[in-house]
Protein backbone atom coordinates (compact mmCIF):
# COMPACT_ATOMS: atom_id res chain seq x y z
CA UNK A 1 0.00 0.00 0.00
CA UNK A 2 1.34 3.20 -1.25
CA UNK A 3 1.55 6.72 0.83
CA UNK A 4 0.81 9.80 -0.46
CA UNK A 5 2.51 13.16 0.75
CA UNK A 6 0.40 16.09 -0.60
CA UNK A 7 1.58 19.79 -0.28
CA UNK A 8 0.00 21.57 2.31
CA UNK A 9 -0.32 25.39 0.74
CA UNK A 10 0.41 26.49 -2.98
CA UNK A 11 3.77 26.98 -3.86
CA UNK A 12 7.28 26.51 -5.38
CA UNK A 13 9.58 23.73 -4.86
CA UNK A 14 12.86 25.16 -3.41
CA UNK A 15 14.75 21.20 -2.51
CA UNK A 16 14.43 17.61 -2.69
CA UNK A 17 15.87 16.08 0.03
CA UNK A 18 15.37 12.16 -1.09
CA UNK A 19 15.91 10.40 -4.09
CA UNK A 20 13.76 7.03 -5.55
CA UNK A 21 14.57 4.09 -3.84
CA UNK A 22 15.48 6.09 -0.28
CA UNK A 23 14.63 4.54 2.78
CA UNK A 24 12.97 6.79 4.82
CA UNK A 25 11.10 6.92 8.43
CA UNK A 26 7.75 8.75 9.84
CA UNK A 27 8.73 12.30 10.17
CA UNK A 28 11.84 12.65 7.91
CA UNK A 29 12.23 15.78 5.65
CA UNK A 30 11.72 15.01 1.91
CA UNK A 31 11.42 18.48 0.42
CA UNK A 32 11.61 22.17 1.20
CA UNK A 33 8.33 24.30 -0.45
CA UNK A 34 8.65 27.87 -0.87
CA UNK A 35 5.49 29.38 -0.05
CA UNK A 36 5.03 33.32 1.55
CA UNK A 37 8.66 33.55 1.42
CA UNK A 38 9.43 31.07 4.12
CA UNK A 39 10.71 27.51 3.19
CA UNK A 40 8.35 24.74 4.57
CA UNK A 41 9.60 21.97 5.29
CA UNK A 42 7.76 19.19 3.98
CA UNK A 43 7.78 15.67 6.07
CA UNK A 44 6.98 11.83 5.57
CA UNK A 45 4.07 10.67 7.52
CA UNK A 46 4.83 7.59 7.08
CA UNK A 47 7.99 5.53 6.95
CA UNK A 48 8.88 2.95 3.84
CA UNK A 49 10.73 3.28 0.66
CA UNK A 50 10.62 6.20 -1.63
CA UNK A 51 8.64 4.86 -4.82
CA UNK A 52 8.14 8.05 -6.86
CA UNK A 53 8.84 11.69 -6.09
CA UNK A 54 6.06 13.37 -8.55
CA UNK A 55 7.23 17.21 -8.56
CA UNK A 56 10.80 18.68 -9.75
CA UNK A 57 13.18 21.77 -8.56
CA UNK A 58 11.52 25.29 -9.27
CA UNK A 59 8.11 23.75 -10.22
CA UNK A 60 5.07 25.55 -8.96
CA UNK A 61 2.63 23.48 -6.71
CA UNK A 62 -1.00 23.89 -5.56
CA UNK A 63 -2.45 22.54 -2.06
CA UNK A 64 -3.36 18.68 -2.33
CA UNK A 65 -1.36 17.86 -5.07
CA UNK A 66 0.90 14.99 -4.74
CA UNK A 67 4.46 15.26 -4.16
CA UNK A 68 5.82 11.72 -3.47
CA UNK A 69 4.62 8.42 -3.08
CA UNK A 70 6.11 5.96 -0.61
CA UNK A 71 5.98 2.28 -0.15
């Protein structure tokens, strides 16, 4: 069963801070958003392997969408 992180608030993707294939725990960062000029970090809520990380560097976001999926 796969685990979807969604981004909280609109906007921009400043870092990625896990690559495919990562294993990761409940509460690690994966990625920094950019959003009211204030990085926000973004963290797993779950722990498992990194299966797909759905968003890139600079790309612009909206709330819900889905950033990475973990296993």
């Amino acid at each position: 069963m796969s685990t979807e992180i969604q981004v909280p608030m609109s906007g921009m993707i400043a870092r990625i801070l896990v690559n495919v294939g990562d294993q990761i725990d409940e509460d690690d960062e994966l990625l920094i958003l950019e959003a009211m000029k204030m990085e926000n970090p973004i963290f797993a809520t779950a722990g498992g392997v990194v299966k797909e990380i759905k968003v890139k560097v600079g790309q612009s976001v909206s709330a819900d969408e889905v950033l990475v999926l973990i296993e």
